[in-house]
Each structure stands twice: as C-alpha cells, then as structure tokens.
PDB file of N, CA and C in Angstrom:
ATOM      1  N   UNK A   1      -2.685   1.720   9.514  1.00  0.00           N
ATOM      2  CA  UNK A   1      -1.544   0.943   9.103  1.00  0.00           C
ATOM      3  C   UNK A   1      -1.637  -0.436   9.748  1.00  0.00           C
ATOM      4  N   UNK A   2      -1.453  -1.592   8.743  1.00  0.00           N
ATOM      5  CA  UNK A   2      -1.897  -2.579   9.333  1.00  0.00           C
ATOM      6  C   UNK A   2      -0.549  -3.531  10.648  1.00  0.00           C
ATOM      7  N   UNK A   3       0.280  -2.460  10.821  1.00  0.00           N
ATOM      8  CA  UNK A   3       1.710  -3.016  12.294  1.00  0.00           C
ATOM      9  C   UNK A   3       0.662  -2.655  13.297  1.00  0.00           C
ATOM     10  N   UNK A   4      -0.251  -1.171  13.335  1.00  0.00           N
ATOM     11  CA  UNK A   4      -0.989  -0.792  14.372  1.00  0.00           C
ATOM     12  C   UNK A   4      -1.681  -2.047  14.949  1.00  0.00           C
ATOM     13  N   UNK A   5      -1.266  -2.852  14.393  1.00  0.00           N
ATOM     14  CA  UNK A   5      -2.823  -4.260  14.792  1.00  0.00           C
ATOM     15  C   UNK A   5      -1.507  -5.252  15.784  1.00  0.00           C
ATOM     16  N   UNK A   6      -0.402  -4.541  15.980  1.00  0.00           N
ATOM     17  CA  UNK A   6       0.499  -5.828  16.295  1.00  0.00           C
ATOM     18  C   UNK A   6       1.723  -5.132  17.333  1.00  0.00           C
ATOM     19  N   UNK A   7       2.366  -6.201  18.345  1.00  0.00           N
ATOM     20  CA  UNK A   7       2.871  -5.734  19.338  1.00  0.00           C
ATOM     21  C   UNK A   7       4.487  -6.440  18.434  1.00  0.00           C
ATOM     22  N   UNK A   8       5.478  -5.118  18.130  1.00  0.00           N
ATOM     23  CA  UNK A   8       6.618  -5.428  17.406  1.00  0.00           C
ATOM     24  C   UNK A   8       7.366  -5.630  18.302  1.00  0.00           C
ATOM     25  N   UNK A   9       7.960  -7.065  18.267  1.00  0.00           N
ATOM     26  CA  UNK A   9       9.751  -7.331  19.069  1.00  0.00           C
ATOM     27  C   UNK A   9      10.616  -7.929  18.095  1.00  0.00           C
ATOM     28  N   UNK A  10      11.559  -7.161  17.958  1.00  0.00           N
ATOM     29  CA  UNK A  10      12.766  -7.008  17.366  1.00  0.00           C
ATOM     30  C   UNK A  10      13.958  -7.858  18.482  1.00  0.00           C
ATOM     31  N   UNK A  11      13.898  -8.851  17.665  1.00  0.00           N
ATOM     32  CA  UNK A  11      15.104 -10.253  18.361  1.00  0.00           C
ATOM     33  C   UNK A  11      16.151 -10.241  17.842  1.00  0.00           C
ATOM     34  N   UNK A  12      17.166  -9.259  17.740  1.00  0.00           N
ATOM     35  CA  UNK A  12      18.558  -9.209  17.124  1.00  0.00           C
ATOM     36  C   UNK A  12      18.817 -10.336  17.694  1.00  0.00           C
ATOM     37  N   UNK A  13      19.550 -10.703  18.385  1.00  0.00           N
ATOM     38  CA  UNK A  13      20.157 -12.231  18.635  1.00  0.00           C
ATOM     39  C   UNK A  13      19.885 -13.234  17.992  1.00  0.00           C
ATOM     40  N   UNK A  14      18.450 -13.003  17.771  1.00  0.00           N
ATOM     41  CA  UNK A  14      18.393 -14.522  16.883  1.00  0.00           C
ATOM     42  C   UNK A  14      17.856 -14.190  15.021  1.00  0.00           C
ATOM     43  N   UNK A  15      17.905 -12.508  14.937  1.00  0.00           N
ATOM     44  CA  UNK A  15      17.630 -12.343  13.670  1.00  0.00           C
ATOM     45  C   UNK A  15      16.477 -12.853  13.343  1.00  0.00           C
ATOM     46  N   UNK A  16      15.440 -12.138  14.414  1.00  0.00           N
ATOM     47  CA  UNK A  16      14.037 -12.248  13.413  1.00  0.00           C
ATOM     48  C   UNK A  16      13.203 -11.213  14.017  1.00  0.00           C
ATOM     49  N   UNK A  17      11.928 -10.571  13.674  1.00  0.00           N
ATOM     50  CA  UNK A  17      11.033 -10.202  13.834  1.00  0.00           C
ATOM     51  C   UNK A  17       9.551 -10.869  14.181  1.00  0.00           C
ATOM     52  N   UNK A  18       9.592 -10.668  15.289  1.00  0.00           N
ATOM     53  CA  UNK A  18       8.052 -11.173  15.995  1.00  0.00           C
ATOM     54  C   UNK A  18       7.149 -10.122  16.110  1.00  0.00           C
ATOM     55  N   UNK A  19       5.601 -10.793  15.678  1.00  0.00           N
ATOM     56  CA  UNK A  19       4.550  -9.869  15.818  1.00  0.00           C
ATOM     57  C   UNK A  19       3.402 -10.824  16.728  1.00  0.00           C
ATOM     58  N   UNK A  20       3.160  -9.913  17.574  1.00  0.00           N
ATOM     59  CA  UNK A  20       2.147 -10.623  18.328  1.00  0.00           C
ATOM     60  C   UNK A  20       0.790  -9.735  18.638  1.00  0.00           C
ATOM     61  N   UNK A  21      -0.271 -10.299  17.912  1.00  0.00           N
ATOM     62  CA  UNK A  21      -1.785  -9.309  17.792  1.00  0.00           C
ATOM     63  C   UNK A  21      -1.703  -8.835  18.865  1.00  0.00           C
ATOM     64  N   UNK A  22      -2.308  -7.533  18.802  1.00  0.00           N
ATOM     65  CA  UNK A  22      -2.634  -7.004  20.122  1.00  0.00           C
ATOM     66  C   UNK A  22      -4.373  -6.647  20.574  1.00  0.00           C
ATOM     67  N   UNK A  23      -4.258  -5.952  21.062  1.00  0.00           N
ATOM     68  CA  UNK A  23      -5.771  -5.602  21.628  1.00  0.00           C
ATOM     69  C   UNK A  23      -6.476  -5.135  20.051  1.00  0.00           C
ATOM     70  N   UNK A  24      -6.135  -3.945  19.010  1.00  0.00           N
ATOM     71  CA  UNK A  24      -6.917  -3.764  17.975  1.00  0.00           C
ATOM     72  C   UNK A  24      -6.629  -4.852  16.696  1.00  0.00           C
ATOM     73  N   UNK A  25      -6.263  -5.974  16.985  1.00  0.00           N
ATOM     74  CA  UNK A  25      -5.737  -6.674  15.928  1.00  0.00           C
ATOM     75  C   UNK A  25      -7.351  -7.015  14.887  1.00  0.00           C
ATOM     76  N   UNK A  26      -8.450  -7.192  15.958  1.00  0.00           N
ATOM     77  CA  UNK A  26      -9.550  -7.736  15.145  1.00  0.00           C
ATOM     78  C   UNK A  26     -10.330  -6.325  14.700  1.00  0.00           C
ATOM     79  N   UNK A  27      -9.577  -4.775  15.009  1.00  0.00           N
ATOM     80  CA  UNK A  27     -10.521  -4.148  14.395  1.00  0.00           C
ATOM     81  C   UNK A  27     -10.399  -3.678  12.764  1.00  0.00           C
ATOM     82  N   UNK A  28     -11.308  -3.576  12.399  1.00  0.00           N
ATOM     83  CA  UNK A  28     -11.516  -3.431  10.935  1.00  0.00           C
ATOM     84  C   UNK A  28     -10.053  -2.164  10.154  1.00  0.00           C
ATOM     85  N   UNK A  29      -9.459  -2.796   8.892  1.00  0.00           N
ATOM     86  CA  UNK A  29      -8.387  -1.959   8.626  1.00  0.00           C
ATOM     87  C   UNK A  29      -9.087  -0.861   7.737  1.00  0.00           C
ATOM     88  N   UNK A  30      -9.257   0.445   8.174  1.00  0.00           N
ATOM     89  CA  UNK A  30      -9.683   1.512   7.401  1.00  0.00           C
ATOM     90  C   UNK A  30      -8.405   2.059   7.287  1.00  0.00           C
ATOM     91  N   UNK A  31      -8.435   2.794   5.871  1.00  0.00           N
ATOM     92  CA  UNK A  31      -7.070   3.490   4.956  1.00  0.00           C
ATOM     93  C   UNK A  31      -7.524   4.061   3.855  1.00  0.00           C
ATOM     94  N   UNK A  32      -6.866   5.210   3.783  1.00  0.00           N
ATOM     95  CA  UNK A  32      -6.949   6.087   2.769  1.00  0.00           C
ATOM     96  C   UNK A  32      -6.146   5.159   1.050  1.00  0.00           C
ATOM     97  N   UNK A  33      -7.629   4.860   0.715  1.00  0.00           N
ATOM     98  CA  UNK A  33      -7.192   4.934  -0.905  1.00  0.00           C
ATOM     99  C   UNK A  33      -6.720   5.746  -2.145  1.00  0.00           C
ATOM    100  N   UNK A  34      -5.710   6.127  -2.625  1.00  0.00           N
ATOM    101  CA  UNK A  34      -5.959   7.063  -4.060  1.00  0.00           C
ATOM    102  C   UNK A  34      -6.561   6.884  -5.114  1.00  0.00           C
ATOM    103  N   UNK A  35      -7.035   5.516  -5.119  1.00  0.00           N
ATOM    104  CA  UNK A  35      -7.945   5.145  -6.289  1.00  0.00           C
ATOM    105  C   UNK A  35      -6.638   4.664  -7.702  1.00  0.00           C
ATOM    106  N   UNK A  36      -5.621   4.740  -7.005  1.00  0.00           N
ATOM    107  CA  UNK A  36      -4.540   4.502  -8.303  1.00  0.00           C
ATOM    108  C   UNK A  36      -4.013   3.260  -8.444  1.00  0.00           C
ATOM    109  N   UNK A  37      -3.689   2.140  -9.743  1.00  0.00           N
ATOM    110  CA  UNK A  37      -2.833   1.190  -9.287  1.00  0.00           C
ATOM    111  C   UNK A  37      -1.997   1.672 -10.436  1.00  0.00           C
ATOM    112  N   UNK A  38      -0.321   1.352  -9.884  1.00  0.00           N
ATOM    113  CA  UNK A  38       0.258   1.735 -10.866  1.00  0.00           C
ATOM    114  C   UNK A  38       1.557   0.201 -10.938  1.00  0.00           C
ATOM    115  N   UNK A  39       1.978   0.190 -12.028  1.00  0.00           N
ATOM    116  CA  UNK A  39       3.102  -0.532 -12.560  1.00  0.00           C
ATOM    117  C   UNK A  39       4.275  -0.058 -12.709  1.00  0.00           C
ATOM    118  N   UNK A  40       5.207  -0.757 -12.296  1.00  0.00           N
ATOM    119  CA  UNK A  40       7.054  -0.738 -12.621  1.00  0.00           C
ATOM    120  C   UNK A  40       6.744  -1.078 -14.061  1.00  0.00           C
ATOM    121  N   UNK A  41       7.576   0.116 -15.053  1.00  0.00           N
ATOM    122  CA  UNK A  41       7.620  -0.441 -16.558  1.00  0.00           C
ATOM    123  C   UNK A  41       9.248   0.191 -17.013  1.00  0.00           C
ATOM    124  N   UNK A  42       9.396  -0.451 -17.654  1.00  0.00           N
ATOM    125  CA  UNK A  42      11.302   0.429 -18.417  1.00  0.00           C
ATOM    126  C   UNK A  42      12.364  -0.165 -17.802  1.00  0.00           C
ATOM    127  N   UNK A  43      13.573   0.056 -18.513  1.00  0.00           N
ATOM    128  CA  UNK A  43      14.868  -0.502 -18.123  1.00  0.00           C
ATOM    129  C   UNK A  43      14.632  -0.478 -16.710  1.00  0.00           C
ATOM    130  N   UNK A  44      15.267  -1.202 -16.140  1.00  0.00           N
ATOM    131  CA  UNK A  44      15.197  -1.149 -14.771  1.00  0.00           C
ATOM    132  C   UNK A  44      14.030  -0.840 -13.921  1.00  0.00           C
ATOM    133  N   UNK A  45      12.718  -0.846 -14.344  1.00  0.00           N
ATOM    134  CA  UNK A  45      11.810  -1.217 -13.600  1.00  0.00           C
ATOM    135  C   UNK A  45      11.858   0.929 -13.211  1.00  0.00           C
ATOM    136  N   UNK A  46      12.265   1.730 -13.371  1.00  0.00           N
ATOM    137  CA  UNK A  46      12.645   3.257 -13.226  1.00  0.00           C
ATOM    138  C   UNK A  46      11.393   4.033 -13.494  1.00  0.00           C
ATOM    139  N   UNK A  47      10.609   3.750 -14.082  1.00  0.00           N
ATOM    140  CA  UNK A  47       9.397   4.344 -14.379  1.00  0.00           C
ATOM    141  C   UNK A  47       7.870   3.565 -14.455  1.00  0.00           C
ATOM    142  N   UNK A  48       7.226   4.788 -14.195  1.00  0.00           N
ATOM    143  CA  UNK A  48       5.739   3.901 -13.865  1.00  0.00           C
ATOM    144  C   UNK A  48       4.422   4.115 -14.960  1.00  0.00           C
ATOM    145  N   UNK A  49       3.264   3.054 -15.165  1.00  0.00           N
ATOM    146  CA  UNK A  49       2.541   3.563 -15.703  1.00  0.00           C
ATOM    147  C   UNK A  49       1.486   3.282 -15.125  1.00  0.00           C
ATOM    148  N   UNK A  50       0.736   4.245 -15.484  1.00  0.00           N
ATOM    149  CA  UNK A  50      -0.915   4.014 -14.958  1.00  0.00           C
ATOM    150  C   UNK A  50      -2.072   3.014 -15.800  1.00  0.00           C
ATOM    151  N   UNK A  51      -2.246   1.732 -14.497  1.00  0.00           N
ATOM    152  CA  UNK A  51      -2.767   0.854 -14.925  1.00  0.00           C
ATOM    153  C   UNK A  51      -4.553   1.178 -15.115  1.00  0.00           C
ATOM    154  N   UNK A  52      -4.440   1.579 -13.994  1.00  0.00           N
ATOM    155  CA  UNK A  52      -6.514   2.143 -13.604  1.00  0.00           C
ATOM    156  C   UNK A  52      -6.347   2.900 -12.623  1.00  0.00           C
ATOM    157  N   UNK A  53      -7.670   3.841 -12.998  1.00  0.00           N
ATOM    158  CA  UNK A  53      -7.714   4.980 -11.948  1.00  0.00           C
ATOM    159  C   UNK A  53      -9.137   4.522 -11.261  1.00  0.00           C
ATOM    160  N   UNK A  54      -9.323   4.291 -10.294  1.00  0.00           N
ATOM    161  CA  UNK A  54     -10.653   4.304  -9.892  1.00  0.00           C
ATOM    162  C   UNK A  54     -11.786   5.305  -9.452  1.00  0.00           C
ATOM    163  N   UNK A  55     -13.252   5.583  -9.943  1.00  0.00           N
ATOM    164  CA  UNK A  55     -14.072   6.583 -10.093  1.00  0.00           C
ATOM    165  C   UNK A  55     -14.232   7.168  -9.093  1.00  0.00           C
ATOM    166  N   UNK A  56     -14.280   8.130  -8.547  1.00  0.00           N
ATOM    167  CA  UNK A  56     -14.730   9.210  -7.846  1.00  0.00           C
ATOM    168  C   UNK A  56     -13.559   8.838  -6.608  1.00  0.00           C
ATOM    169  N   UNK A  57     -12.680   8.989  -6.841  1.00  0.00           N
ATOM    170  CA  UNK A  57     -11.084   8.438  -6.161  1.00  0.00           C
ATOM    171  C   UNK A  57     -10.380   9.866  -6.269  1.00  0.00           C
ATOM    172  N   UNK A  58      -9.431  10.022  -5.002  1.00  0.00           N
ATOM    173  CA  UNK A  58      -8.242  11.272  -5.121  1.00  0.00           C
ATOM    174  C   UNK A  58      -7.684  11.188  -6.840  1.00  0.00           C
ATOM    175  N   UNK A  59      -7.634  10.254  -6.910  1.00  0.00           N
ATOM    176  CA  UNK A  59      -6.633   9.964  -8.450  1.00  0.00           C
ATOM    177  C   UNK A  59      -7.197  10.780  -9.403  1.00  0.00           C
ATOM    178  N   UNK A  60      -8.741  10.468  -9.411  1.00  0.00           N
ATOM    179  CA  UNK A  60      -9.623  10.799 -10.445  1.00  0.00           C
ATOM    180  C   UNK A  60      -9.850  12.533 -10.199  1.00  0.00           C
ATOM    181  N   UNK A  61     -10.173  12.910  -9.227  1.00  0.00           N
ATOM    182  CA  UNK A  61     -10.312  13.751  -8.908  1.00  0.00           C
ATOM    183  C   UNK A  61      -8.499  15.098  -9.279  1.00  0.00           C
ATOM    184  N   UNK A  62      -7.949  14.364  -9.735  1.00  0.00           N
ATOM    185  CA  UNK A  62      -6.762  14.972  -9.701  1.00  0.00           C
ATOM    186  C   UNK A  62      -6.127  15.057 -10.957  1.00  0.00           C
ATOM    187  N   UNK A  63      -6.765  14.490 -12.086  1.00  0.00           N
ATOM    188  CA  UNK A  63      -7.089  14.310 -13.121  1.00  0.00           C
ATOM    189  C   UNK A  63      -6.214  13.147 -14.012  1.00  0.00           C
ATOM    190  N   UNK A  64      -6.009  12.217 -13.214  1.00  0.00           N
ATOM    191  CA  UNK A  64      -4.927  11.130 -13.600  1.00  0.00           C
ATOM    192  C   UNK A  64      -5.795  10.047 -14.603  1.00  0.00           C
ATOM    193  N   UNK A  65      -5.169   9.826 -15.483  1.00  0.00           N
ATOM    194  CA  UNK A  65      -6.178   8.438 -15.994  1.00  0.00           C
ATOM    195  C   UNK A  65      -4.772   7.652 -16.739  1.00  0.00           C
ATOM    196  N   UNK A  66      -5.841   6.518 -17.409  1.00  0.00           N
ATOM    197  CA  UNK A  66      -4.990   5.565 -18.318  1.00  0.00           C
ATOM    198  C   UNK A  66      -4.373   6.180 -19.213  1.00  0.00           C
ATOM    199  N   UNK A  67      -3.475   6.036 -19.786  1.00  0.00           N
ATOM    200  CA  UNK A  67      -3.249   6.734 -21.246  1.00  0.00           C
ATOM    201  C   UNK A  67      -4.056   5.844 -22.458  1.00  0.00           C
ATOM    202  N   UNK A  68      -4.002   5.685 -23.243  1.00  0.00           N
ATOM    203  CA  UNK A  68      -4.453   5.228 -24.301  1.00  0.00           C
ATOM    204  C   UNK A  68      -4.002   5.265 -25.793  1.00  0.00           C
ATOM    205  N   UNK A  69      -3.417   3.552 -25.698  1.00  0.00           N
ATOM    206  CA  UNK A  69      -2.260   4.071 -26.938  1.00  0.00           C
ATOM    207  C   UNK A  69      -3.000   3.193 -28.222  1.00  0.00           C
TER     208      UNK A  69
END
C-alpha cells in the first residue's frame, strides 16, 4: 500500500494531512493486481462494466471478460 512509504500526521488544528517519506519510501511498490479495469456506467454512476480483463490475471482466471455487444 502505497501510505506504507509515508510517516502520517494528522493536524486537526489546522485541517490538513501531512505525509513525510519515510525509511521505505524509495522501495519499489509491489501489489497484487486482478488484471481488471472496470467503469462507473448507469443512472447514478450504480453499476459497473467491464472494460478489459488482462491475460493470465486473477480476473481471467476467474472467468471474467468484456462483454461484447
């Protein structure tokens, strides 16, 4: 998670959030991908669609794809 890279102080008094790098700030961000991107679509943004699944991805593997209209 990329906060892990940062030392959080919370300044109620003056209403802001400070981040100050810490010791792992320069190490490399590894994270679990699903291979999915998806879109807000419908009244109110309430439902989603699948934009791309990417190959050999949890997504794919799970049997998610584009639809195709």
């Amino acid at each position: 998670m990329i906060l892990e890279k940062f030392k959080i102080i919370l300044d109620y008094k003056n209403n802001r959030v400070i981040l100050e790098p810490n010791a792992r700030f320069d190490d490399p961000i590894d994270y679990i991908r699903s291979g999915l991107d998806l879109e807000s679509v419908g009244e109110n943004y309430h439902s989603l669609k699948i934009k791309a699944v990417a190959e050999d991805s949890p997504a794919s593997d799970a049997g998610l794809r584009v639809a195709i209209r």
